[in-house]
Protein backbone atom coordinates (compact mmCIF):
# COMPACT_ATOMS: atom_id res chain seq x y z
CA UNK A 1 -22.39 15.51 80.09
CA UNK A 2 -20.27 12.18 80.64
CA UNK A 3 -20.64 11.75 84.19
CA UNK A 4 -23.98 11.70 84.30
CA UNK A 5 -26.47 8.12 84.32
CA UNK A 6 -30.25 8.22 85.47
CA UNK A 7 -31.73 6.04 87.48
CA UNK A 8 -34.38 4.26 86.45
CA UNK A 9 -37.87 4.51 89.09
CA UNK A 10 -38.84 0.88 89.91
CA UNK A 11 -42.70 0.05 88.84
CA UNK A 12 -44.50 -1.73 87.02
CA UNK A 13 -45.22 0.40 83.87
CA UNK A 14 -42.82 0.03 80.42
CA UNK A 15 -39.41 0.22 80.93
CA UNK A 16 -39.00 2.89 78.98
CA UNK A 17 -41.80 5.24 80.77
CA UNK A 18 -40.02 4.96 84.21
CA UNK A 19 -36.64 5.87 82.35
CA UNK A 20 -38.16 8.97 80.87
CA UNK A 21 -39.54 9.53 84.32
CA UNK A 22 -36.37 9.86 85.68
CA UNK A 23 -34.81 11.96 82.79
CA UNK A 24 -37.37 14.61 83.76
CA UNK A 25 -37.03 14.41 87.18
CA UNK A 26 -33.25 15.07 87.10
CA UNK A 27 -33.79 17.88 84.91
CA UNK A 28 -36.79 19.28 87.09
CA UNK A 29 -34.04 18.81 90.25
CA UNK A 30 -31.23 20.32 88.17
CA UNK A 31 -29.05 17.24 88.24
CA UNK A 32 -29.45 17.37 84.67
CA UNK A 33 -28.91 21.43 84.03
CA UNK A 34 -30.37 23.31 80.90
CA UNK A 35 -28.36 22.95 77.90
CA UNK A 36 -26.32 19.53 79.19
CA UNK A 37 -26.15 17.32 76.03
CA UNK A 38 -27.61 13.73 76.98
CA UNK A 39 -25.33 10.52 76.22
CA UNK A 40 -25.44 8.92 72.68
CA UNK A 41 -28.34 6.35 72.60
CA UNK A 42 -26.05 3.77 72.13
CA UNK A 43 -23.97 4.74 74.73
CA UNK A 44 -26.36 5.06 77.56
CA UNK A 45 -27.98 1.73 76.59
CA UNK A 46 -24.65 -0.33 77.14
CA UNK A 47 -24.09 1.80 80.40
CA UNK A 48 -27.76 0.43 82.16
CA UNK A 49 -27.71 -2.46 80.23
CA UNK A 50 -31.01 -2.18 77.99
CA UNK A 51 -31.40 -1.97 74.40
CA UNK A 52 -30.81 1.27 72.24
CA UNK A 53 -34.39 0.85 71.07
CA UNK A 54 -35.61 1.32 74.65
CA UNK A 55 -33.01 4.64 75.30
CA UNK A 56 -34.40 5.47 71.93
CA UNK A 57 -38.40 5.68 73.36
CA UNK A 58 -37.26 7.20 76.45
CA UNK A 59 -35.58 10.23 74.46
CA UNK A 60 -39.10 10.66 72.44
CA UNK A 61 -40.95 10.72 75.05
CA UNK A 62 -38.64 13.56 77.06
CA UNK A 63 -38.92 14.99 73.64
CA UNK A 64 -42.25 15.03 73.24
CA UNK A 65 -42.64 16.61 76.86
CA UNK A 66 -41.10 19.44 75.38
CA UNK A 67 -38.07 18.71 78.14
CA UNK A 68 -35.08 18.74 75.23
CA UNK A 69 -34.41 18.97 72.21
CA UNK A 70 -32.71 16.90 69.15
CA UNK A 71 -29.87 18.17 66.50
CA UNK A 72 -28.82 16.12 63.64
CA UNK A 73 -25.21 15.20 64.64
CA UNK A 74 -25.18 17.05 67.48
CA UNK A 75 -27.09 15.05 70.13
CA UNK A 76 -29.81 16.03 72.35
CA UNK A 77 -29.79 18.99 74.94
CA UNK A 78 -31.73 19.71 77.93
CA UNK A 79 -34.21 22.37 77.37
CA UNK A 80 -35.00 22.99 80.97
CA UNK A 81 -38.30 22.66 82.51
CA UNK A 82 -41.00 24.62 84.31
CA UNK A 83 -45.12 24.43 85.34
CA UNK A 84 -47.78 24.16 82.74
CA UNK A 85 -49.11 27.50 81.56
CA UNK A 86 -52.81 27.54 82.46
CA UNK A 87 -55.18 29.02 80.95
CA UNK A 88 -56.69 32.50 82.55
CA UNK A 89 -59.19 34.59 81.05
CA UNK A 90 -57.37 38.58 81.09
CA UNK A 91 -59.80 40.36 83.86
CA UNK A 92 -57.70 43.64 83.44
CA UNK A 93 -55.63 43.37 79.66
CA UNK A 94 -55.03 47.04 79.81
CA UNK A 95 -52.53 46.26 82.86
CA UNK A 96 -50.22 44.29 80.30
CA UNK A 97 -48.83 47.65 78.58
CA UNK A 98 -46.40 49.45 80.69
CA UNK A 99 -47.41 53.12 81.59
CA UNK A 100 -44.39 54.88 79.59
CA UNK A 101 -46.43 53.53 76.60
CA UNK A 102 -43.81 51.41 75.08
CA UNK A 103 -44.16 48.18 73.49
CA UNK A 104 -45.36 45.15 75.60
CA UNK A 105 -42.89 42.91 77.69
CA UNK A 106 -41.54 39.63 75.68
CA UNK A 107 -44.37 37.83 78.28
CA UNK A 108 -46.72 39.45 76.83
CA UNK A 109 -46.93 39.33 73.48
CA UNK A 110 -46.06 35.00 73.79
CA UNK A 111 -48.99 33.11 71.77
CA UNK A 112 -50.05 29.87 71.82
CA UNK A 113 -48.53 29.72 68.24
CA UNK A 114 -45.23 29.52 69.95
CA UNK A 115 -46.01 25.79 71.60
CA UNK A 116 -47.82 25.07 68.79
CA UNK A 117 -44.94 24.91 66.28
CA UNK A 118 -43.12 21.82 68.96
CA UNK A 119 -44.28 18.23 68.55
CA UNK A 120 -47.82 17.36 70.26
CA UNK A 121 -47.37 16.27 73.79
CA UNK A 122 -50.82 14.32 73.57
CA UNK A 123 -50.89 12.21 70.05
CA UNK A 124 -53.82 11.00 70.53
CA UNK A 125 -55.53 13.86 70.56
CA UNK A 126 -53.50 15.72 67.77
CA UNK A 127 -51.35 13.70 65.63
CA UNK A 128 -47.65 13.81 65.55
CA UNK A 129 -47.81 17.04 62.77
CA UNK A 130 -46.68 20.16 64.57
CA UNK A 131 -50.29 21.97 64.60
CA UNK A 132 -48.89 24.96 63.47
CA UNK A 133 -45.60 24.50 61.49
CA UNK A 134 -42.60 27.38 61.79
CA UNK A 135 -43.09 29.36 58.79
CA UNK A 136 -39.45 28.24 57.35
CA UNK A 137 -39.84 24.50 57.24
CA UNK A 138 -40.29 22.93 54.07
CA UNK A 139 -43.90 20.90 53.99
CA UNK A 140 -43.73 17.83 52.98
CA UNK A 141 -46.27 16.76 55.55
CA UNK A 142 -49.01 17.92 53.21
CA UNK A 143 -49.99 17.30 50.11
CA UNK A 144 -52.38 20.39 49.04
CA UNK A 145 -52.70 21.43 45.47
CA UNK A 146 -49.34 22.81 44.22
CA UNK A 147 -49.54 26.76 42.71
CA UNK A 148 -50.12 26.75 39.26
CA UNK A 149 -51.81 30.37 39.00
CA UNK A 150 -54.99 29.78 40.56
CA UNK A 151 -55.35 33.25 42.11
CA UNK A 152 -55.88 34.94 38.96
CA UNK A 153 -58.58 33.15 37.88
CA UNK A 154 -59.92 33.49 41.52
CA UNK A 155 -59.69 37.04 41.65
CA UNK A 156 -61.83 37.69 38.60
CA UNK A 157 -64.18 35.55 40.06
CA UNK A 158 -64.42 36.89 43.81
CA UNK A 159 -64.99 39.86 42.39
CA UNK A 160 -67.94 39.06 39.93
CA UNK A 161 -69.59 37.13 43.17
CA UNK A 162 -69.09 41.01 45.50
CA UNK A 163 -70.47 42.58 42.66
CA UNK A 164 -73.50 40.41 41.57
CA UNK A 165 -74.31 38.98 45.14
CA UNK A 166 -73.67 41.46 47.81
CA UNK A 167 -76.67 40.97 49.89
CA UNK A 168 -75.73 37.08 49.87
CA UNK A 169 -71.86 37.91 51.09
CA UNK A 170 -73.76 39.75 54.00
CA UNK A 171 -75.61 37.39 54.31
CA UNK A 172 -76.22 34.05 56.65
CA UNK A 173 -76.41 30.99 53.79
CA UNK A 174 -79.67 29.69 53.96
CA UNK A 175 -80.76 27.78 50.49
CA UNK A 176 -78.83 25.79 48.62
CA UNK A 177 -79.00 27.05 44.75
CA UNK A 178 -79.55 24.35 41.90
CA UNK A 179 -76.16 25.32 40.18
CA UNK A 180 -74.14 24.09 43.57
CA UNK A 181 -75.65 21.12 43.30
CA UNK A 182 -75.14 20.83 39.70
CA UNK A 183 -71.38 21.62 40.03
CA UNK A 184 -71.31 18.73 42.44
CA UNK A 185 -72.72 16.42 39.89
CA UNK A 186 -69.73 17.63 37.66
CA UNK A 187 -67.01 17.53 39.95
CA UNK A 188 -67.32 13.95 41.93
CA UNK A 189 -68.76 12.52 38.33
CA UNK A 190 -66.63 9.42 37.10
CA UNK A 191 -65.81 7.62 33.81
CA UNK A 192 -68.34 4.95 35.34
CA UNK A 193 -70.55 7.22 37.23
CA UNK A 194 -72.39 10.40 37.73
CA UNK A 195 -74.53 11.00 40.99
CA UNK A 196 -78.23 12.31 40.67
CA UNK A 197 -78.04 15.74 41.40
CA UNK A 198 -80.69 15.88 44.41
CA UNK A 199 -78.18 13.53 46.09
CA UNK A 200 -75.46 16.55 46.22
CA UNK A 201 -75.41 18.08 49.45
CA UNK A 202 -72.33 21.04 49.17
CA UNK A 203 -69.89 21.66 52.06
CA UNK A 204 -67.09 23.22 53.56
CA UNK A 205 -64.18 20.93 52.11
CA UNK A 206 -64.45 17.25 52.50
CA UNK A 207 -63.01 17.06 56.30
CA UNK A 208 -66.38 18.46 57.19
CA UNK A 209 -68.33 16.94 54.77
CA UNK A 210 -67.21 13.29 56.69
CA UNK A 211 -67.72 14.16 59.94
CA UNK A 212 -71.11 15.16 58.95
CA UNK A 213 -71.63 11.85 57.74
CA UNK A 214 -70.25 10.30 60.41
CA UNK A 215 -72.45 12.52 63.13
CA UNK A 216 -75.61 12.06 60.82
CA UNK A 217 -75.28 7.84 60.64
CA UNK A 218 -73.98 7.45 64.15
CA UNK A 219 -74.51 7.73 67.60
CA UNK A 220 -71.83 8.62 70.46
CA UNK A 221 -70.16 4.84 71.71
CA UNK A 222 -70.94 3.51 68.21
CA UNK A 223 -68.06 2.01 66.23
CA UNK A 224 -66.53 3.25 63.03
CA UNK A 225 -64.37 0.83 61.12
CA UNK A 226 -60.57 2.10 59.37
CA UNK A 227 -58.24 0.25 57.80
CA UNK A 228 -54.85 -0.14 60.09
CA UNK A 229 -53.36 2.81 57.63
CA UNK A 230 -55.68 5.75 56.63
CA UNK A 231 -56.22 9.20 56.86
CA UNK A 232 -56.32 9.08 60.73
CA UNK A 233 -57.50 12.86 61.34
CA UNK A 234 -60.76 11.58 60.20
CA UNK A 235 -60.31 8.34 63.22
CA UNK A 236 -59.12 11.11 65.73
CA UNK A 237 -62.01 12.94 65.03
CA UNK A 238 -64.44 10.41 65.20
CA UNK A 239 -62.91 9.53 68.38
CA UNK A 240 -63.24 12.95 69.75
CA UNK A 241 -66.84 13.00 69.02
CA UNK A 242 -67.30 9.83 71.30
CA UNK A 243 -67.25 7.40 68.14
CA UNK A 244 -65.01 4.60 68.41
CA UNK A 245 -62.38 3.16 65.79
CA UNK A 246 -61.78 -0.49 65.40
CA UNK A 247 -59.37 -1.41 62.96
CA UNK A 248 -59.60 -3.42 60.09
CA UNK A 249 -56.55 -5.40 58.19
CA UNK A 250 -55.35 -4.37 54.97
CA UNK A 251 -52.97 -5.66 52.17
CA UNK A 252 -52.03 -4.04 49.07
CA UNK A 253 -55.68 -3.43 47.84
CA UNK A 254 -57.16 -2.62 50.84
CA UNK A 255 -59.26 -4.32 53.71
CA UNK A 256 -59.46 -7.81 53.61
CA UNK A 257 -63.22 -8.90 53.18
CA UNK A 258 -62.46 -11.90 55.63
CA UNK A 259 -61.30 -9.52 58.44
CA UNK A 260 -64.07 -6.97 57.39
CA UNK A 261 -66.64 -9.84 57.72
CA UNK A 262 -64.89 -10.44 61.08
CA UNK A 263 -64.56 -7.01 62.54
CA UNK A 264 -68.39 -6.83 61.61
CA UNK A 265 -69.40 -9.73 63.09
CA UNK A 266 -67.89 -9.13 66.34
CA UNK A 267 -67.84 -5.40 66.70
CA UNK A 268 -70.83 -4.21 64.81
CA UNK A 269 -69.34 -1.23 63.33
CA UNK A 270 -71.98 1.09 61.75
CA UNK A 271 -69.72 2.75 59.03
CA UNK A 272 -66.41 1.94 57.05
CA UNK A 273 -64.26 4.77 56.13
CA UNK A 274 -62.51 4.09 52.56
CA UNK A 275 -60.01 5.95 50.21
CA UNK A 276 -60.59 2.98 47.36
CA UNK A 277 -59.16 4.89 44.25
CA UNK A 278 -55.48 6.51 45.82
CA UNK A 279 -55.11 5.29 49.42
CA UNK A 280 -53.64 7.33 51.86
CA UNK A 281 -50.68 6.80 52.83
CA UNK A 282 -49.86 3.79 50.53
CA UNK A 283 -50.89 5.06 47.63
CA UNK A 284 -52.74 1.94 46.40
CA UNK A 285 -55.86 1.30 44.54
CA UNK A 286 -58.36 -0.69 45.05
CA UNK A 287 -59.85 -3.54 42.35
CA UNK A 288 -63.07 -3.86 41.19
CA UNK A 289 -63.42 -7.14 42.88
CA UNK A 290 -62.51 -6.10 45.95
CA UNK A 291 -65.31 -3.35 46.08
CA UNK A 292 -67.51 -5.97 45.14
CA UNK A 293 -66.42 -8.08 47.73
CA UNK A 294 -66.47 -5.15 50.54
CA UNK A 295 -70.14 -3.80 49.28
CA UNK A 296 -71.28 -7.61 49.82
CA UNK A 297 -70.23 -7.69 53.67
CA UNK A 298 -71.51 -3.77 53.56
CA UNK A 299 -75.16 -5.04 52.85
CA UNK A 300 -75.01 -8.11 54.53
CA UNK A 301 -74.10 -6.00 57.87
CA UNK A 302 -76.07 -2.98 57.22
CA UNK A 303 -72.90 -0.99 57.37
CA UNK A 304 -72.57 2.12 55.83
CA UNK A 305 -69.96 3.26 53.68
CA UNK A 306 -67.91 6.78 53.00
CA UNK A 307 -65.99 6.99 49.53
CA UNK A 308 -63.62 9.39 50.35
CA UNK A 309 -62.57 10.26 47.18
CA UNK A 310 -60.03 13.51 47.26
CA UNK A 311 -57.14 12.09 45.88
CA UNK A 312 -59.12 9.94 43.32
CA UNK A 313 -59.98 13.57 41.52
CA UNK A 314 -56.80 13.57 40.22
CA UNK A 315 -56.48 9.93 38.84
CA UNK A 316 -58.67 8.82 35.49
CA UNK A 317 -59.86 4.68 35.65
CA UNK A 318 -63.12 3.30 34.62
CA UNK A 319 -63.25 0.87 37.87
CA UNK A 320 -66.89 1.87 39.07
CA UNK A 321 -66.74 3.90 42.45
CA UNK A 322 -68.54 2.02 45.36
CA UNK A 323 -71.55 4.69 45.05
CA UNK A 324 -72.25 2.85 42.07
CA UNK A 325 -72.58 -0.67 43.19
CA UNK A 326 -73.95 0.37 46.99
CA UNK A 327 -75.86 3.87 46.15
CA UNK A 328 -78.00 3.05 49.00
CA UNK A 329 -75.34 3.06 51.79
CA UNK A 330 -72.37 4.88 50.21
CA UNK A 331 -71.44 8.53 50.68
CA UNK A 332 -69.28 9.41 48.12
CA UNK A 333 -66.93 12.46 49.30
CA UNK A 334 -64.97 14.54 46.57
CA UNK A 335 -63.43 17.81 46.89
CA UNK A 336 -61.06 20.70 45.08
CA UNK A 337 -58.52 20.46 47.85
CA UNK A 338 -56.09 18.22 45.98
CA UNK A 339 -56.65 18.93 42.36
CA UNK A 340 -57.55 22.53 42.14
CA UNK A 341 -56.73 24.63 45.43
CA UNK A 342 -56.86 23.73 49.26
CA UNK A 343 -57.92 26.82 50.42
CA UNK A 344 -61.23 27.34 48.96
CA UNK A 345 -62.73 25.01 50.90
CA UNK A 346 -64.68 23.52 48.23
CA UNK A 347 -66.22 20.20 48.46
CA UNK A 348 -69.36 18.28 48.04
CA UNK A 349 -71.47 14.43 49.20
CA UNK A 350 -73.00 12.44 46.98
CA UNK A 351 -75.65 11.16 49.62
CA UNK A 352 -78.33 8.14 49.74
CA UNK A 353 -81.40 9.99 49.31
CA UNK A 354 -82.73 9.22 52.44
CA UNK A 355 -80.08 11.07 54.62
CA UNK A 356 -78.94 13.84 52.18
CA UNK A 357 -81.02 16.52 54.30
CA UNK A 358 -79.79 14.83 57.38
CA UNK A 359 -76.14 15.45 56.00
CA UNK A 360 -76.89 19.22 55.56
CA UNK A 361 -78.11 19.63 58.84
CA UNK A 362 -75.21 17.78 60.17
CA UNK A 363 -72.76 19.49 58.51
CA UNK A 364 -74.27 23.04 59.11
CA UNK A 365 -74.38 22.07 63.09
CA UNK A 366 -71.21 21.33 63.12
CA UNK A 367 -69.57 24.01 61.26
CA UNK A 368 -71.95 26.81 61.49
CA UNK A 369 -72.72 26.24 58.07
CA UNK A 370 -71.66 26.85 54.29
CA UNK A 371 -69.93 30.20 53.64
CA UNK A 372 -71.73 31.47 50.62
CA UNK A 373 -68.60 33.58 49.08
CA UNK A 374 -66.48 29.92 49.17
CA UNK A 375 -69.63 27.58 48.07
CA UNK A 376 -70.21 30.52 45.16
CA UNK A 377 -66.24 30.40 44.33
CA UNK A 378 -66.25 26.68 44.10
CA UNK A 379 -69.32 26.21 42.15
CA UNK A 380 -68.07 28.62 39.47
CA UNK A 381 -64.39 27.25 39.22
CA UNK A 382 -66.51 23.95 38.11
CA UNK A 383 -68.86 25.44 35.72
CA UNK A 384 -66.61 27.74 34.15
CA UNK A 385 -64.44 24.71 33.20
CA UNK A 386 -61.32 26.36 35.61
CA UNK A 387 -61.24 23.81 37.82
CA UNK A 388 -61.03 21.06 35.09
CA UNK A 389 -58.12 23.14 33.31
CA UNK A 390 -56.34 23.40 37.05
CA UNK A 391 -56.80 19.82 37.31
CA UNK A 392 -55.11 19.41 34.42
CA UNK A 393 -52.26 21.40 34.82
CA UNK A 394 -52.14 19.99 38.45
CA UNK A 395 -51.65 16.54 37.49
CA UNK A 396 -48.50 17.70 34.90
CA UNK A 397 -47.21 19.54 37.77
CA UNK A 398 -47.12 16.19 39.86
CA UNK A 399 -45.50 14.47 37.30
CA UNK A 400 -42.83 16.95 37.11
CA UNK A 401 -42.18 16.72 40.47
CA UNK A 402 -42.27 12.98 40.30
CA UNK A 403 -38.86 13.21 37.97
CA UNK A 404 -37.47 15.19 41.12
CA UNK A 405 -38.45 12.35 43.38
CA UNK A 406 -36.93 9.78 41.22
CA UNK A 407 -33.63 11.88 41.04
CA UNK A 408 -33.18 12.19 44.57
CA UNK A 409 -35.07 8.97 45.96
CA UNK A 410 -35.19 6.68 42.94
CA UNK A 411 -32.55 4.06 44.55
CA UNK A 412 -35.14 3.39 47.36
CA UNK A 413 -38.25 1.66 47.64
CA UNK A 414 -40.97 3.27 47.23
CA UNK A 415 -44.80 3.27 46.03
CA UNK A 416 -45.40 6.17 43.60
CA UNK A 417 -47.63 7.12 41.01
CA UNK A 418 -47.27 9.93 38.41
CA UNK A 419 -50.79 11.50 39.35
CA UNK A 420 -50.19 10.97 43.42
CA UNK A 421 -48.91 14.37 45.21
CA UNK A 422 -47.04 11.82 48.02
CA UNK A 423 -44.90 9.12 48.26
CA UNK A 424 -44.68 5.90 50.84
CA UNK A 425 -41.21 5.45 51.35
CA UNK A 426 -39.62 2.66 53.34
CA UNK A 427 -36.61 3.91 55.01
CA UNK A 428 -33.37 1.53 54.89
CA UNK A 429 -32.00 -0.04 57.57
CA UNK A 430 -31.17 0.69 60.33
CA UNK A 431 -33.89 3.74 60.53
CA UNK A 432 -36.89 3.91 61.87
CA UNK A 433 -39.42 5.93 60.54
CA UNK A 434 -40.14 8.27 63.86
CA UNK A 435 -35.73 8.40 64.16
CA UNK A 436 -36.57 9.59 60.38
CA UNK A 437 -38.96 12.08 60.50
CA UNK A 438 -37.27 13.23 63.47
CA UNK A 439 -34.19 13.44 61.67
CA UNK A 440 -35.83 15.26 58.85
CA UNK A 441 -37.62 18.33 61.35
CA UNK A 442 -33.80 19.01 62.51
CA UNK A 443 -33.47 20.09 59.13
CA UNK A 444 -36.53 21.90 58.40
CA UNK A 445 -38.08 19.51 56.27
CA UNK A 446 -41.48 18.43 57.65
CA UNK A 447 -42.85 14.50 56.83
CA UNK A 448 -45.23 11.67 58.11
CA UNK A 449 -44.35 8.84 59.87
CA UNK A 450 -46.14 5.56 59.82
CA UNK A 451 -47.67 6.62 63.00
CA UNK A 452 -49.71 9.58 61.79
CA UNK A 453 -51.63 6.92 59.62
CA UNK A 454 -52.62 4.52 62.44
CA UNK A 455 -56.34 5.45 63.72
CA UNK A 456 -55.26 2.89 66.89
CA UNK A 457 -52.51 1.00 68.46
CA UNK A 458 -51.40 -1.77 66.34
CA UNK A 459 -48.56 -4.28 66.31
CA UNK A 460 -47.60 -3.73 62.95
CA UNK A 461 -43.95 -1.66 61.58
CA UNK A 462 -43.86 -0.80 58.28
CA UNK A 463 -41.05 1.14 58.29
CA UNK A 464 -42.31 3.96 55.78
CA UNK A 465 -42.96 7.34 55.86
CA UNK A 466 -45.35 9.48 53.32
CA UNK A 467 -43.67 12.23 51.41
CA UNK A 468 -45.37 14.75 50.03
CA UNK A 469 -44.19 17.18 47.29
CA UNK A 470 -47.03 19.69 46.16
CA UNK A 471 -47.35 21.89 48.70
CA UNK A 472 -43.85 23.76 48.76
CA UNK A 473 -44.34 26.93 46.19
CA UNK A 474 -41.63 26.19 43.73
CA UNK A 475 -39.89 23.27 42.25
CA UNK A 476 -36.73 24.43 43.62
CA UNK A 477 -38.01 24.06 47.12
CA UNK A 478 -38.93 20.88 46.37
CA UNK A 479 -35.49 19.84 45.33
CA UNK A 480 -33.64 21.42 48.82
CA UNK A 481 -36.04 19.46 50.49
CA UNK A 482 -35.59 16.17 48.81
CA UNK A 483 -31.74 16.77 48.62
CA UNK A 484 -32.17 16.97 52.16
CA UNK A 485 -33.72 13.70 52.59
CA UNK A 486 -31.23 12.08 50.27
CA UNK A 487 -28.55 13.46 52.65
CA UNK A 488 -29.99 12.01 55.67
CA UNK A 489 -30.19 8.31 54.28
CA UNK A 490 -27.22 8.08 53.25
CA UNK A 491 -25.77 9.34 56.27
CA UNK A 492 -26.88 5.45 57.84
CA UNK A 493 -24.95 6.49 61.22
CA UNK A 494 -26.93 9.23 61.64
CA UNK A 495 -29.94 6.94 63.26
CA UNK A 496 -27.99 6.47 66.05
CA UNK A 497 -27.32 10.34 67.10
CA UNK A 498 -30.31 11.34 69.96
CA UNK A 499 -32.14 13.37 68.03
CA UNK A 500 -35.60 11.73 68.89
């Protein structure tokens, strides 16, 4: 549509808010009709005299408000627009089936899987990952263990458990047996470490397992303290709980013990939320000095500390874990969701024995408690010594699919590690990492941005996005998707198309 230029709403808010305004309120008028194709980024931006970079937010934000959509050398088309859907409870369902009997209307058999598979309107509250991704689209937004043949060795097992424990199965889960708690001790035991066993408290994957820790050690308007990258479900959900992040500064290691001591000082934070041994998204680890230096301004502020320690399963170092040199204030977090399978649920706290009980409780309040068939599975994928040969055969997996990575991506920068199921790649110029990832969804392949890492707003561009590799079934997936990838950075002029 050539003719066309928006006007942009006077105000006082970002320029690029009152620009998307007016997008959607020539679409919602019909001066902008569904399926025109929007100018070129570029293009519009020299016509009302702004910078591509504004056009650029403007275009997201449309986007996001599910008003058009982006293809990959195509350009972006209007989508049309219409009122929210609310939400109605069904008084009379049996009204939805026509009376000849024949299959419901379109209407009526819509889900809310449908919206679910577009890009979260409110980030905040969700993330930028499509909640429920369309079943076609490679994932390399996740990084769950890869299929090796687990479900062999699971089905033997399920059915021992139905067989030897059938009042249990139908059954609420009320004890905790000694040989959970000793597979606990197993799994989140380091070269440098093993946890007492009455400190295991067994949950429903680690996810759970934090929040519990965060509910049992804080109260709502408390403060919980991330690093400006992390695993920012865990921030979200803090938030959502009515905990609130604060944001601590990192470098290559992780948080900076001067900002720490800082951020402390000022903001009283009651807990600090670590990945020490494999950061995510960076991929980093930390030093032993700098755990010494972080469980110094730990004890000196009273703060407490969670070890989240799900990737570090899969990596082998004799640094000692931060439950070793703070046992009274860390709660060290492992799980099988990286190195064995992600959809047992399996996953267990090493907890200061004065709030282990106060963890259970937590965690069974929050989730309705342990399912015994999945806490059963997990514990005998430990003590059967499966888990240890899955995590074996995991960690060769990765490494084959690291020789796939450094095929297609090699000639970039990038941090990597042979036992790390992701990468942190920094796109080349002129891309940004949302025009990226963007990019990328056009084409079915699913990554991170930097901005699904940030538990806050933050002034920092890293221009990087995480790539994961371990979830897609086969190695030949893996491949399409990274030839993909390839494809789009070397296509440099294709940053400028409106996709985003």
């Amino acid at each position: 549509m050539t003719n066309w230029h928006p006007e942009i709403p006077q105000g006082q808010g970002p320029l690029y808010i009152r620009l998307a305004d007016g997008i959607a309120e020539d679409i919602a008028t019909g001066a902008l009709p569904v399926g025109a194709k929007l100018p070129p980024q570029r293009d519009l931006a020299y016509d009302l005299g702004v910078t591509v970079g504004t056009i650029g937010r403007a275009y997201a934000v449309i986007r996001q408000r599910g008003l058009v959509s982006g293809e990959v050398g195509r350009g972006t088309f209007v989508l049309g627009s219409g009122p929210d859907v609310s939400l109605e409870e069904s008084t009379k369902p049996h009204l939805d089936m026509p009376s000849n009997g024949s299959a419901p209307s379109a209407d009526a058999q819509m889900s809310w899987t449908s919206s679910a598979m577009a890009t979260p309107r409110d980030v905040a509250f969700a993330g930028t990952r499509n909640p429920v991704p369309a079943p076609e689209a490679i994932r390399f937004d996740s990084t769950s263990a890869p299929e090796i043949g687990q479900a062999d060795v699971i089905r033997e097992l399920v059915a021992q458990i139905t067989h030897e424990a059938p009042y249990e199965i139908a059954s609420y889960t009320r004890s905790v047996p000694d040989n959970w708690r000793e597979a606990g001790k197993i799994w989140l035991s380091r070269p440098a470490w093993q946890p007492p066993v009455g400190s295991i408290v067994p949950t429903t994957g680690a996810q759970a397992a934090i929040m519990a820790i965060i509910a049992a050690t804080t109260a709502p308007g408390d403060q919980v303290a991330f690093e400006d990258l992390t695993y920012s479900s865990i921030a979200r959900g803090a938030a959502l709980s009515g905990r609130r992040p604060v944001i601590v500064a990192r470098d290559e290691e992780g948080p900076l013990p001067e900002d720490l001591a800082r951020v402390c000082a000022q903001r009283h934070p009651r807990v600090l939320f670590l990945m020490p041994t494999i950061h995510n998204p960076t991929g980093t680890c930390m030093s032993a000095q700098r755990r010494e230096e972080i469980a110094t301004i730990a004890r000196q502020h009273n703060l407490w500390i969670i070890e989240d320690e799900v990737y570090g399963s899969l990596r082998d170092n004799d640094i000692v874990p931060f439950a070793a040199l703070a046992p009274e204030r860390t709660f060290h977090v492992g799980s099988l969701s990286k190195s064995v399978t992600a959809g047992v649920r399996g996953g267990w706290v090493s907890s200061p024995l004065s709030h282990a009980q106060r963890i259970y409780t937590a965690h069974k309040m929050l989730t309705g408690g342990i399912s015994y068939l999945l806490s059963e599975l997990s514990t005998r994928l430990v003590l059967s010594g499966a888990a240890e040969d899955f995590r074996q055969k995991i960690r060769e997996e990765i490494a084959c699919r690291h020789e796939l990575v450094r095929k297609y991506l090699g000639s970039y920068e990038m941090v990597s590690a042979n036992d790390a199921p992701f990468l942190w790649l920094k796109v080349p110029e002129p891309w940004l990492s949302g025009t990226f990832k963007a990019a990328a969804a056009t084409s079915n392949v699913l990554i991170d941005d930097e901005d699904e890492f940030k538990p806050g707003r933050s002034g920092k561009v890293f221009h990087r996005v995480r790539i994961g590799f371990t979830n897609p079934m086969t190695r030949s997936e893996v491949t399409k998707g990274l030839g993909v990838l390839q494809n789009i950075l070397q296509d440099g002029s294709g940053c400028y198309d409106s996709f985003e």
